[in-house]
Protein backbone atom coordinates (compact mmCIF):
# COMPACT_ATOMS: atom_id res chain seq x y z
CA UNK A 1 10.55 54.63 -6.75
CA UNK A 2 13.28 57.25 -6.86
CA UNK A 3 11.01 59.20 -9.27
CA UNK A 4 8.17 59.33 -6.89
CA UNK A 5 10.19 60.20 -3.86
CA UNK A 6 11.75 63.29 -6.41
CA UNK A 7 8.21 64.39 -7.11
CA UNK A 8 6.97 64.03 -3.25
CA UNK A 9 9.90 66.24 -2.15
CA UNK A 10 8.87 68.93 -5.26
CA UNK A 11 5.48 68.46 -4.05
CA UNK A 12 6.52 69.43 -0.31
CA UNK A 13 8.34 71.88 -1.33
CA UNK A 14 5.88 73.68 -3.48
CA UNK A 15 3.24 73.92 -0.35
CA UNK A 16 6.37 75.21 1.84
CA UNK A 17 6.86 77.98 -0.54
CA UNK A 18 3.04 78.47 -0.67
CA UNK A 19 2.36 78.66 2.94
CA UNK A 20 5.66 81.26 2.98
CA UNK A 21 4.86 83.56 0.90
CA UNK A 22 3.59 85.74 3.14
CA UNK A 23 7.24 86.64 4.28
CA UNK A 24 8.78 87.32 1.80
CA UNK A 25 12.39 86.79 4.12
CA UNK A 26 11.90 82.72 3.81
CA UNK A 27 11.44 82.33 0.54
CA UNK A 28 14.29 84.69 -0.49
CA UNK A 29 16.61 82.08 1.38
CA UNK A 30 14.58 79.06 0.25
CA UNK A 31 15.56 80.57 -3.06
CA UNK A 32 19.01 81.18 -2.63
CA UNK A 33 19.69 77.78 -0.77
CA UNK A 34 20.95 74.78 -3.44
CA UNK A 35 22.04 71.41 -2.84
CA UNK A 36 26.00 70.67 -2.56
CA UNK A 37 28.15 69.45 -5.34
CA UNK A 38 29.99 66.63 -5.09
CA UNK A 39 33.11 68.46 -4.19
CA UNK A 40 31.33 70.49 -1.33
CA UNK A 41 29.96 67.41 -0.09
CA UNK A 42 33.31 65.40 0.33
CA UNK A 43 34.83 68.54 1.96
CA UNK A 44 32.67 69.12 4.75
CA UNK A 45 32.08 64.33 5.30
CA UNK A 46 36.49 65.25 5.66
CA UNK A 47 35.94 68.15 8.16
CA UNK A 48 33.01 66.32 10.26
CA UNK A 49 35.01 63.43 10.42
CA UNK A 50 38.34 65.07 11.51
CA UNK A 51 36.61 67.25 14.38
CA UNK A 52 35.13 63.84 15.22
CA UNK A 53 38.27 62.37 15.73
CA UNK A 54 39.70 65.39 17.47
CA UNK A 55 37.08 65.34 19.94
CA UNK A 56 36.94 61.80 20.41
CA UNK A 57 40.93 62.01 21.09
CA UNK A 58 40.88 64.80 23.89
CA UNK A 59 37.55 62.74 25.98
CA UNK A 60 40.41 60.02 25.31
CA UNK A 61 42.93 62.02 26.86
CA UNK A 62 40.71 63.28 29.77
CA UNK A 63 40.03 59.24 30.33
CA UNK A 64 43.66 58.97 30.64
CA UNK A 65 44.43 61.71 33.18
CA UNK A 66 41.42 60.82 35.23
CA UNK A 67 42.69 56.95 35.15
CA UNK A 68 46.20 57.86 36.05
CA UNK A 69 45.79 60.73 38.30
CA UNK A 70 43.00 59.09 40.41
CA UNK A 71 44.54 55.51 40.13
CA UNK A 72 41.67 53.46 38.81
């Protein structure tokens, strides 16, 4: 199964690259483009899920002031 889902996304890729080569700009960056290592992968799950939990603790902190300030 994991073979055939491999081959399907070679497959799709293939006719991308076919219909694109026309211009000559995509494929240069569908060229250039690789998959993340394992290292660059478990850097940016660490960023994603601290700006998460930043975000998530200011709309906290705006609950708070708006629950204290307006008294409900």
């Amino acid at each position: 199964m994991l073979e055939n889902m491999f081959s399907r996304g070679y497959e799709i890729e293939e006719k991308i690259r076919k219909g694109l080569k026309s211009d000559r700009k995509y494929t240069m960056i569908l060229n250039f483009a690789q998959k993340p290592d394992e290292e660059e992968y478990y850097q940016l799950a660490k960023v994603s899920l601290g700006v998460l939990l930043f975000v998530g603790f200011i709309g906290f902190l705006v609950y708070l002031a708006f629950h204290y300030l307006l008294g409900r």
